[in-house]
Protein backbone atom coordinates (compact mmCIF):
# COMPACT_ATOMS: atom_id res chain seq x y z
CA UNK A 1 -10.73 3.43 10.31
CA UNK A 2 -8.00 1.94 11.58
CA UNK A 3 -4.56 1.32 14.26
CA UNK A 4 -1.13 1.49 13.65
CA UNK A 5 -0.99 -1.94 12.90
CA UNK A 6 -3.33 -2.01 10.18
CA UNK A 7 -0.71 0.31 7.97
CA UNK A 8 1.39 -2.61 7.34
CA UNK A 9 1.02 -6.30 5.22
CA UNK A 10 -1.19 -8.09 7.39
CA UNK A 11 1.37 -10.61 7.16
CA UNK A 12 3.88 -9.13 9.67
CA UNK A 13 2.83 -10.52 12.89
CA UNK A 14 3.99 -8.68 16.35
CA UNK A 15 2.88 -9.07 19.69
CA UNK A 16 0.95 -5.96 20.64
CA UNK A 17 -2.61 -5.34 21.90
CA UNK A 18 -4.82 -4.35 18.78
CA UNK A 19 -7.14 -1.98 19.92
CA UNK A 20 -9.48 -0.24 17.03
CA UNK A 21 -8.76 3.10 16.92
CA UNK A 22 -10.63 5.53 14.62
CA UNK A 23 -7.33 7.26 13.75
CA UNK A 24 -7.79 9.58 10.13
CA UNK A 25 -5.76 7.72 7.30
CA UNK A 26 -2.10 8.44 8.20
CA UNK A 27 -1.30 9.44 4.24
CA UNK A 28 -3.90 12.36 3.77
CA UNK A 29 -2.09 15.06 1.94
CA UNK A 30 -0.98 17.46 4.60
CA UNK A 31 -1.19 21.28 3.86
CA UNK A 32 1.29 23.20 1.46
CA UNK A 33 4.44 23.71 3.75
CA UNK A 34 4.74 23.82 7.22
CA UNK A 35 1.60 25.50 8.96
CA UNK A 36 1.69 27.65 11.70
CA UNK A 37 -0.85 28.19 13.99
CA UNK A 38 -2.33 31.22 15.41
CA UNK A 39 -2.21 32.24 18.68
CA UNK A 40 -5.78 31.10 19.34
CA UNK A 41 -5.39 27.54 17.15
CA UNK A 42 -2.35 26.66 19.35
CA UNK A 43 -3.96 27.92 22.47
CA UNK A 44 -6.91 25.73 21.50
CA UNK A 45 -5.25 22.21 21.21
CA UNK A 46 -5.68 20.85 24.46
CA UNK A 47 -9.38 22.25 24.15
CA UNK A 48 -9.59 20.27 20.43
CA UNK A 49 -7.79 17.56 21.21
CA UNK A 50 -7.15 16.85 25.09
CA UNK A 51 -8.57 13.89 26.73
CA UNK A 52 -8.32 11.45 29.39
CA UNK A 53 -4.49 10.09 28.79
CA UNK A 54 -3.71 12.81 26.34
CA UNK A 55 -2.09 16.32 27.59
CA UNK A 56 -0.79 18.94 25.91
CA UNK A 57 1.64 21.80 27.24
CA UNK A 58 4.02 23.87 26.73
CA UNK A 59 3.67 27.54 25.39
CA UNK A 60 -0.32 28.20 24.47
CA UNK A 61 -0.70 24.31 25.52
CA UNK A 62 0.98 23.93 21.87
CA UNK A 63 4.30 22.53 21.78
CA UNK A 64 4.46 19.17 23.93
CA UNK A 65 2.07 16.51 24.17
CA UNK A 66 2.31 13.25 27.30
CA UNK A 67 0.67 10.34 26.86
CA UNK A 68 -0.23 8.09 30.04
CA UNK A 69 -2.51 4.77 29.32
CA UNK A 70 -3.98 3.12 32.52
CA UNK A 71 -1.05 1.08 34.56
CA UNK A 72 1.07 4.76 34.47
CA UNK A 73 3.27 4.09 31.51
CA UNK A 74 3.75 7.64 29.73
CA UNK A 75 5.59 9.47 27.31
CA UNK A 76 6.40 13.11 25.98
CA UNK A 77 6.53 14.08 22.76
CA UNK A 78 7.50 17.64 20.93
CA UNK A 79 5.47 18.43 18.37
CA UNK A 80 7.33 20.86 16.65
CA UNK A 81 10.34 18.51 15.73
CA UNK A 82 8.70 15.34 16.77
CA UNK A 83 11.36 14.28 19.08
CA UNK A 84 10.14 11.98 21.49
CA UNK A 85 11.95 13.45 24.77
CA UNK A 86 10.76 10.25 27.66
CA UNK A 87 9.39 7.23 28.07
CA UNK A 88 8.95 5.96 31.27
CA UNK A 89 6.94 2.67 31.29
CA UNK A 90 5.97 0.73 34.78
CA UNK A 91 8.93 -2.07 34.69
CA UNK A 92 8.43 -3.22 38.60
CA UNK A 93 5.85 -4.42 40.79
CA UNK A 94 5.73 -1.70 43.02
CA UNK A 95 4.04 1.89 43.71
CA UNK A 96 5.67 4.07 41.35
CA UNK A 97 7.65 1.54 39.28
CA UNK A 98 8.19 3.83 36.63
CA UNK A 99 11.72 3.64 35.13
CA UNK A 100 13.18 6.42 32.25
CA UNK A 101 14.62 4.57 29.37
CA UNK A 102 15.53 7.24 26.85
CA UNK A 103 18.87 8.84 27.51
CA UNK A 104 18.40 13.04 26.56
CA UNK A 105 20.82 15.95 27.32
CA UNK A 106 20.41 19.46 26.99
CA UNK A 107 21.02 21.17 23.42
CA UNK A 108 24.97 22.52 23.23
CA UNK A 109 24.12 25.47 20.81
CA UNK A 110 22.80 28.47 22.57
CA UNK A 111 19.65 28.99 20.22
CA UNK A 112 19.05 24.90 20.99
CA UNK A 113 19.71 24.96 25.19
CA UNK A 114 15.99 24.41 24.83
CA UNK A 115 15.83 21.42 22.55
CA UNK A 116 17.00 18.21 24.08
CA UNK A 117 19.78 15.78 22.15
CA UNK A 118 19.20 12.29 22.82
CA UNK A 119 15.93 10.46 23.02
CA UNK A 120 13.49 8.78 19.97
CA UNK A 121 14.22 10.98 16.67
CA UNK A 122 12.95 10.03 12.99
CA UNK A 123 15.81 11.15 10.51
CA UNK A 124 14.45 10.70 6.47
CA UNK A 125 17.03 11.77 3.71
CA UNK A 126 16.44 12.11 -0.02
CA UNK A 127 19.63 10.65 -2.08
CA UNK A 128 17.55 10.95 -5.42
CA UNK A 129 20.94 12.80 -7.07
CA UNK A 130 23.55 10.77 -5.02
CA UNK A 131 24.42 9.59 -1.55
CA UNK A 132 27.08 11.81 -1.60
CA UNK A 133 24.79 14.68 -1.90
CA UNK A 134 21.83 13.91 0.22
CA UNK A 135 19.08 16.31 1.37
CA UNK A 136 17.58 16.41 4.57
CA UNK A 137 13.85 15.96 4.26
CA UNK A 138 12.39 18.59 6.52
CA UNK A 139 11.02 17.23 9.26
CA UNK A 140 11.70 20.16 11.87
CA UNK A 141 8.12 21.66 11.37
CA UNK A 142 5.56 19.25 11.97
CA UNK A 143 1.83 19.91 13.17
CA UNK A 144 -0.58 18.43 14.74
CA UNK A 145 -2.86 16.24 13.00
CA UNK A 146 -4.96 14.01 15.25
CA UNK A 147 -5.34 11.78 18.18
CA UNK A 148 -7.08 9.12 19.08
CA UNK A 149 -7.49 6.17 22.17
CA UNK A 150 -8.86 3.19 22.94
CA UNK A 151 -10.26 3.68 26.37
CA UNK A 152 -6.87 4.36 28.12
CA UNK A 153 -5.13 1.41 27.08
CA UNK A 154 -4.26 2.72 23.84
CA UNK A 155 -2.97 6.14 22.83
CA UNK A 156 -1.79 7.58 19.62
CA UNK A 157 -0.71 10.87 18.11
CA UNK A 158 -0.26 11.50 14.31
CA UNK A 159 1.70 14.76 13.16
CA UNK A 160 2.03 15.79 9.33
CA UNK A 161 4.71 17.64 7.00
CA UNK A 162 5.42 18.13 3.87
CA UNK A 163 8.57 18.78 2.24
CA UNK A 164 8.92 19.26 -1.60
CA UNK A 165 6.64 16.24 -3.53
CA UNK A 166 6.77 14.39 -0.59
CA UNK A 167 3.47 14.00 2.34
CA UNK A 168 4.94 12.67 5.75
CA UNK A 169 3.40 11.19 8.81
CA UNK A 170 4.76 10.01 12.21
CA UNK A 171 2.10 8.31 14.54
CA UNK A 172 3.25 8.04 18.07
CA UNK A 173 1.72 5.01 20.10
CA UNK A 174 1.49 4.23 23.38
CA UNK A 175 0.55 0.95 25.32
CA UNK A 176 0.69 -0.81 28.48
CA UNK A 177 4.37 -2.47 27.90
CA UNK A 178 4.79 -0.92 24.29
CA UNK A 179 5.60 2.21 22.42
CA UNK A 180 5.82 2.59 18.44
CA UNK A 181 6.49 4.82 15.77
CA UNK A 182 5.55 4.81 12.26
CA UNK A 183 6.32 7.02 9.24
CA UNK A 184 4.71 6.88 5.90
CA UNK A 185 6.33 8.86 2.93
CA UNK A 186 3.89 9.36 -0.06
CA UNK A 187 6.00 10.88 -3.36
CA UNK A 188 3.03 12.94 -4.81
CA UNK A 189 5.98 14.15 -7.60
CA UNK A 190 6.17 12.81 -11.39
CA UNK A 191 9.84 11.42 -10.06
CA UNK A 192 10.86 8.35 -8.36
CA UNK A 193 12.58 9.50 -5.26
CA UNK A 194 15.51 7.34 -3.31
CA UNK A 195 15.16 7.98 0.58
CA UNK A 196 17.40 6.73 3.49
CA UNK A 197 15.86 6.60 7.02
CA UNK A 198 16.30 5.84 10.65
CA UNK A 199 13.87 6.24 13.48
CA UNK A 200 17.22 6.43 16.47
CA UNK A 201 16.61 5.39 19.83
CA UNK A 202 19.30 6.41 22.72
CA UNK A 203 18.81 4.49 25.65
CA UNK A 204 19.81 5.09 28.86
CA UNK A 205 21.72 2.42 31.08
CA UNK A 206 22.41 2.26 34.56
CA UNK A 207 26.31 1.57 34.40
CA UNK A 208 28.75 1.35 31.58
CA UNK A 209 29.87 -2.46 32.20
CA UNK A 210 26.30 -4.02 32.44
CA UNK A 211 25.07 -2.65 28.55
CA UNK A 212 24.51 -5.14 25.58
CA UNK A 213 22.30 -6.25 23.36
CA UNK A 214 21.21 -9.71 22.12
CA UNK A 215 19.28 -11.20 19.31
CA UNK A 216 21.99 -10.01 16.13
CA UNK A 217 24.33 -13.42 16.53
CA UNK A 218 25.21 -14.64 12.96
CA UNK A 219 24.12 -11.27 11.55
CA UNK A 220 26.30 -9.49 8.87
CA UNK A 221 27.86 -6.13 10.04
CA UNK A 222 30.43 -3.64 9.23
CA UNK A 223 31.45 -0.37 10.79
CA UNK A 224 29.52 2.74 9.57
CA UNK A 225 28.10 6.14 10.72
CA UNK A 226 25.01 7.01 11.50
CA UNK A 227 22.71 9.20 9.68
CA UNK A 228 23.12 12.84 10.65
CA UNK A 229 20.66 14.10 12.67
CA UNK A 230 19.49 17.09 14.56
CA UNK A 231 18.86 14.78 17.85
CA UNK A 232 22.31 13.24 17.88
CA UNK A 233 24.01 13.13 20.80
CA UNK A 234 27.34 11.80 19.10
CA UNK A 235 27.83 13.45 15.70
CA UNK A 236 28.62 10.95 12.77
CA UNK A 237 32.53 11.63 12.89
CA UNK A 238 32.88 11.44 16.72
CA UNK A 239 31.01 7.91 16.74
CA UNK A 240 33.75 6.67 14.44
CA UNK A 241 36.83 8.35 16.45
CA UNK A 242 39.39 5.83 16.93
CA UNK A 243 39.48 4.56 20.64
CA UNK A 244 42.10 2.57 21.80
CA UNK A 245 41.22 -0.85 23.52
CA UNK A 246 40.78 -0.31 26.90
CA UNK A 247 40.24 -3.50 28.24
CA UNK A 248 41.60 -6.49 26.46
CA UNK A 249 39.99 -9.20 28.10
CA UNK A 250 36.55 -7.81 27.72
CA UNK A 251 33.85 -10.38 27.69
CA UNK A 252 32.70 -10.47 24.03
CA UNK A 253 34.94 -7.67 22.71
CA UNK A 254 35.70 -7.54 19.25
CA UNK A 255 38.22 -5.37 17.59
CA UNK A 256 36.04 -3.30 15.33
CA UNK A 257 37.39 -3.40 11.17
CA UNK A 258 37.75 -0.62 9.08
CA UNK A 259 34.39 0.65 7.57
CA UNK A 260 33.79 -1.55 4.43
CA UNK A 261 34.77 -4.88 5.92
CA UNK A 262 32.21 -6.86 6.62
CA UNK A 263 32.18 -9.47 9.46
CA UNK A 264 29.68 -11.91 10.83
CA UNK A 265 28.42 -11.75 14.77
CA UNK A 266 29.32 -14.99 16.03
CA UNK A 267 28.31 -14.39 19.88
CA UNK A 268 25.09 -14.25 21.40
CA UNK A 269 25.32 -11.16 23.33
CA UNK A 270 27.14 -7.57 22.02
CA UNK A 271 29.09 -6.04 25.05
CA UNK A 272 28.67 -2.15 24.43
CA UNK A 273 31.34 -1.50 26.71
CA UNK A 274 33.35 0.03 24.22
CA UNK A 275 33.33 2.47 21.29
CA UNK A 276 31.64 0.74 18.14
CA UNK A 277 29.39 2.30 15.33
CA UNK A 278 27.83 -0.33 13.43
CA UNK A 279 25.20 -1.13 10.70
CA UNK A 280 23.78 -5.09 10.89
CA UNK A 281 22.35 -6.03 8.01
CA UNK A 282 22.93 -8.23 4.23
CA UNK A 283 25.75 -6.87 2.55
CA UNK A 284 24.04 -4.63 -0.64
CA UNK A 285 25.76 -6.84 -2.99
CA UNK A 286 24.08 -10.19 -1.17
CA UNK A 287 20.76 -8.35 -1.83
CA UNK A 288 21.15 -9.12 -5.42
CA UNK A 289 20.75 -12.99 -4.92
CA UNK A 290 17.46 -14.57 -4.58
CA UNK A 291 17.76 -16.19 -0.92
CA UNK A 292 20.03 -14.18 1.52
CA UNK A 293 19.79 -13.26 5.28
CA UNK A 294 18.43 -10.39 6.21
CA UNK A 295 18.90 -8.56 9.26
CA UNK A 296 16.85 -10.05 12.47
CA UNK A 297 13.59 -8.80 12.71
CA UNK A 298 13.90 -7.86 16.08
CA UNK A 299 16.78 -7.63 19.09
CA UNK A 300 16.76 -7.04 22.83
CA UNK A 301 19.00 -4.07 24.69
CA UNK A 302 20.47 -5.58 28.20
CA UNK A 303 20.73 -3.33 31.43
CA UNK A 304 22.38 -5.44 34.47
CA UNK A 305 22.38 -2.42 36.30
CA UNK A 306 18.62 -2.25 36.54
CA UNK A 307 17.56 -5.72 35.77
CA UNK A 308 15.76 -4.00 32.72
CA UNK A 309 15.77 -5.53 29.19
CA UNK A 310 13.91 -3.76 26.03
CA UNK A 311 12.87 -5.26 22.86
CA UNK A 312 13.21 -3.30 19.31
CA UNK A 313 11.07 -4.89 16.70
CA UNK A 314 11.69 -3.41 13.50
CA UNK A 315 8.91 -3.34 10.37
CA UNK A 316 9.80 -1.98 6.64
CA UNK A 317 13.51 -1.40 7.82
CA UNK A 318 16.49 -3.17 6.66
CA UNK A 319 18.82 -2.18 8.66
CA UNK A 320 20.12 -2.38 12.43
CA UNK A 321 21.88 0.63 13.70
CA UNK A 322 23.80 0.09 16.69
CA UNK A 323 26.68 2.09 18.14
CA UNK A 324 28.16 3.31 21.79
CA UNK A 325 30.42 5.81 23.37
CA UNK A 326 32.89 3.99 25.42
CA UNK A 327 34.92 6.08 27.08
CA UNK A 328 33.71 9.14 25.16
CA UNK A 329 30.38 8.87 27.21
CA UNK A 330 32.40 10.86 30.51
CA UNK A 331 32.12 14.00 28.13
CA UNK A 332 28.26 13.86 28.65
CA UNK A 333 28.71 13.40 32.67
CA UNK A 334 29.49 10.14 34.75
CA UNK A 335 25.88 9.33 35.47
CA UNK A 336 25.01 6.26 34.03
CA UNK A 337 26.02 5.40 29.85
CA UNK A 338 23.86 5.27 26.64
CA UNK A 339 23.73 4.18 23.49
CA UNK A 340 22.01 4.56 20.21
CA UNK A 341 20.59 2.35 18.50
CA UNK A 342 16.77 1.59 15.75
CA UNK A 343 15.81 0.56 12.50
CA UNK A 344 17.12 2.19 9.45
CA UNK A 345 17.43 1.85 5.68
CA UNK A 346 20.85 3.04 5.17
CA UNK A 347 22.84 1.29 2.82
CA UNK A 348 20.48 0.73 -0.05
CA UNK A 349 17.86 3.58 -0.39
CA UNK A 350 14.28 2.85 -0.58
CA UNK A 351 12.59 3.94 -4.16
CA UNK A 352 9.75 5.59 -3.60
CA UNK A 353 7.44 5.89 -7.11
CA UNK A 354 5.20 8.69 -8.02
CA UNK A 355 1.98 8.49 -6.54
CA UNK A 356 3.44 5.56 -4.00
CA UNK A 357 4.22 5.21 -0.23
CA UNK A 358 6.93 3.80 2.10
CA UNK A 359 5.64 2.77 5.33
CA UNK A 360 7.87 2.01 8.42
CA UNK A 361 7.84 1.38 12.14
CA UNK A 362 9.42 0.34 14.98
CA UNK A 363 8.09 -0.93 18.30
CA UNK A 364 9.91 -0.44 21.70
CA UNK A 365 7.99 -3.50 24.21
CA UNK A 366 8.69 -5.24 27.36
CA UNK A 367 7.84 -8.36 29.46
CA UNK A 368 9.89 -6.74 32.64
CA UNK A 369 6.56 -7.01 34.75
């Protein structure tokens, strides 16, 4: 049996507590197609799988699950679309020093008013034919596969799907200071398959002039969309809408290039003041030399306003997303700003073999106590 961390080369090395958790192997073959549950399966989940930390709700207790480990930290999580709606960890010394940190609205179409945009969303693609033609892999319909804790210190939740040849699971895990999410793709086909992924985080910050990140200084970049994605709060063509510069003397601004020109960060800190949509990562065609530098292996997001700082460690990605709304954001409301940003394999798809898996994950953690 195993964690999280035990799906990965026991050579990456992050900083989280390792609990043992008797969690079923992530990359059992789920069943054929997307199940759905009976009245009395879904009204039996919390009855199956409910514990101390670990509550579900939602119509017949089936179709959100909150997980809250000992200090208070917590998060919600939909199980239909796996779309991780909050996470609210304790960030300050205080009685109810709980703090949101993922930026959600409500859906715009009327059939998805009840479906947040925003928040922690994996997006998987199959570019197999060409990138020009990609297919989303289906991973609207998930169910619920297990769950497991380590006394209340540790929480996780693993749903399953399975679109064409391919098995998928997404563990959710909670800790103290930490969240992460993994996926692991198994191609049960006779064909290779090429996939491009994301897991996309929108964060929310207190005030437009106090967001940045830090950690991507002397990192390759260029200006590039994100993946499409039914959690998007900014669709791929209005994160790369022109915006004029609205504030020359900007600490740290930098004119952004036409997409296909790469440039080199050469400041320690990103101001996400203004409109950008970026990709951080090696050039594809640097990939094809021996020694070249990759993309850090982790970054930090800045929020002045609150005095709040979050770290994004990525693990079997490639690539850095990044991107904000500048002035676009006042279409969304005037409280507070957001941006998105994860780990991603965009630019060069990840082969996937018959009978072989890609594993991924990113961790969300904090020293703000």
């Amino acid at each position: 049996m195993a964690s999280l961390l035990s799906f990965f080369n026991t050579s990456t090395s992050i900083l989280l507590p390792k609990p043992t958790l008797s969690l079923t192997k992530a990359c059992a073959a789920a069943a054929a197609g997307a199940t759905t549950l009976s009245p009395a399966e879904e009204s039996s989940l919390e009855e199956r799988f409910g514990r101390k930390g670990i509550k579900f709700s939602g119509p017949l207790s089936g179709e959100e699950v909150e997980l809250t480990v000992r200090n208070g930290s917590s998060l919600r999580l939909r199980i239909p679309d796996g779309h991780v709606t909050s996470y609210k960890p304790n960030v300050y010394w205080k009685p109810d020093g709980f703090e949101e940190v993922l930026y959600t609205i409500p859906g715009q179409e009327a059939e998805d008013k009840a479906k947040a945009k925003g928040g922690i969303g994996l997006v998987i693609n199959d570019v197999s034919e060409s990138e020009a033609n990609s297919k989303p892999v289906i991973t609207s319909q998930w169910t619920l596969k297990d769950v497991d804790s380590d006394s209340i210190d540790a929480l996780q939740v693993e749903l399953s799907c399975k679109s064409g040849n391919l098995d998928i699971s997404y563990v959710v895990s909670l800790y103290p200071v930490s969240m992460a999410t993994a996926v692991i793709v198994k191609n049960n086909g006779r064909k290779p398959v090429k996939l491009t992924g994301a897991i996309l985080n929108h964060f929310k910050f207190k005030k437009r002039d106090g967001t940045s990140i830090k950690g991507l200084r002397s990192c390759s970049y260029c200006t590039h969309p994100p993946l499409p994605s039914p959690f998007q709060v900014l669709s791929p063509s209005e994160a790369m809408k022109y915006e004029e510069n609205p504030a020359w003397f900007s600490f740290g601004y930098e004119p952004e290039k036409k997409p296909g020109v790469w440039s080199v960060q050469d400041v320690p800190i990103t101001v996400l003041k203004n409109k950008l949509s970026r990709v951080y990562t090696a050039p594809p065609e640097e990939r094809r030399k021996h020694f070249y530098n990759t993309a850090p292996s982790k970054y930090e997001t800045i929020d002045q306003g609150r005095e709040l700082f979050f770290r994004i460690i990525k693990i079997g990605f490639e690539d850095i997303y990044v991107s904000s709304p500048g002035s676009l954001s006042r279409k969304f409301g005037n409280e507070g700003y957001f941006i998105c940003t994860g780990s991603a394999s965009m630019l060069v798809p990840v082969l996937v073999n018959p009978g072989e898996e890609w594993r991924a994950a990113q961790v969300i953690e904090h020293d703000n106590l």
